[in-house]
C-alpha atoms as a PDB file:
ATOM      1  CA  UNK A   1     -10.866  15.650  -9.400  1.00  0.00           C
ATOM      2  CA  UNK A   2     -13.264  12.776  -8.965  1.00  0.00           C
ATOM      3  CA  UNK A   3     -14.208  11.360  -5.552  1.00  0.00           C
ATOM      4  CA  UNK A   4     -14.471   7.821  -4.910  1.00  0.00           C
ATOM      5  CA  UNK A   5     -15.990   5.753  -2.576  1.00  0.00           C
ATOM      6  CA  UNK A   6     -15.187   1.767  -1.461  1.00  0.00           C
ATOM      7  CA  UNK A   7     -17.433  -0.494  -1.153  1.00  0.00           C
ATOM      8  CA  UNK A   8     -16.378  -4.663   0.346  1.00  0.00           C
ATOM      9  CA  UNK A   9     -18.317  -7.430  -0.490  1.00  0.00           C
ATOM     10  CA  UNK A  10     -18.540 -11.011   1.287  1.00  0.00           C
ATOM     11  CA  UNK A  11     -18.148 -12.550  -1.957  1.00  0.00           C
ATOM     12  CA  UNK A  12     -17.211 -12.214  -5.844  1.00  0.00           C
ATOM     13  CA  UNK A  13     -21.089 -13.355  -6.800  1.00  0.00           C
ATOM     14  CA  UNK A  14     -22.709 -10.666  -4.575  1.00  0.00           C
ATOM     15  CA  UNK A  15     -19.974  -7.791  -5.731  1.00  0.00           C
ATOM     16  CA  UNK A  16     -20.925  -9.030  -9.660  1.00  0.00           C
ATOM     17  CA  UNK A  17     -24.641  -8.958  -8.923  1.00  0.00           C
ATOM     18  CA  UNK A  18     -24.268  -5.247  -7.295  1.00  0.00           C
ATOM     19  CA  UNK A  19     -21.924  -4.344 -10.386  1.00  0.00           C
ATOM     20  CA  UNK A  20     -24.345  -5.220 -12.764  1.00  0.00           C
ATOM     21  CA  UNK A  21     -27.122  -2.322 -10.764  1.00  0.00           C
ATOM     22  CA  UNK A  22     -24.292   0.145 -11.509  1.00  0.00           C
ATOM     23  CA  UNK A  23     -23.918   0.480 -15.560  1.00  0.00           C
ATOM     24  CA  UNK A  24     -24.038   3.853 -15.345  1.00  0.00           C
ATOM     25  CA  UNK A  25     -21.824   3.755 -13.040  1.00  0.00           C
ATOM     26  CA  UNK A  26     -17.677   4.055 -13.402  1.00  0.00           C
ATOM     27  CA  UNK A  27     -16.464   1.737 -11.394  1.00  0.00           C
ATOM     28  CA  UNK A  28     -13.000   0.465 -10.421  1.00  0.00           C
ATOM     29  CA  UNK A  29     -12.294  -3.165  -9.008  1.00  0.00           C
ATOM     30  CA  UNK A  30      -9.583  -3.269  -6.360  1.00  0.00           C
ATOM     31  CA  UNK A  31      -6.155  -5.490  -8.336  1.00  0.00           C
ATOM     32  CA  UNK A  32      -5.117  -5.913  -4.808  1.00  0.00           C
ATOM     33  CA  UNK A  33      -8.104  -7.379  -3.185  1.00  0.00           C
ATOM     34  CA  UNK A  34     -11.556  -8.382  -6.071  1.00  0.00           C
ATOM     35  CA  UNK A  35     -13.915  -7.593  -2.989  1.00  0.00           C
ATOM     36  CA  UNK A  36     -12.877  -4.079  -2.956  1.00  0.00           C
ATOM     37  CA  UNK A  37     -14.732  -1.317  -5.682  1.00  0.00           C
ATOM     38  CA  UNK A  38     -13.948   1.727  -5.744  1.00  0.00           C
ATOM     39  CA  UNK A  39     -16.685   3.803  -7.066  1.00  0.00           C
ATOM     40  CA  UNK A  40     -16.573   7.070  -8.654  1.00  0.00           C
ATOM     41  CA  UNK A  41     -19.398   9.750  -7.408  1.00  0.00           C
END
């Protein structure tokens, strides 16, 4: 089982600037809320 973490950003530009760090990275975007990832470790 895989453990993930969330991370909440201010704002859809910072959380798509941080996403773009992470493309090794599986990564989940919240449907509920767009701020919200959840990231898999």
């Amino acid at each position: 089982m895989e453990n993930k973490t969330k991370m909440r950003f201010e704002n859809i530009e910072q959380r798509d600037k941080q996403l773009k760090e992470f493309r090794t990275i599986k990564y989940i975007i919240d449907k509920k809320n767009p701020l919200i990832v959840w990231i898999y470790i």
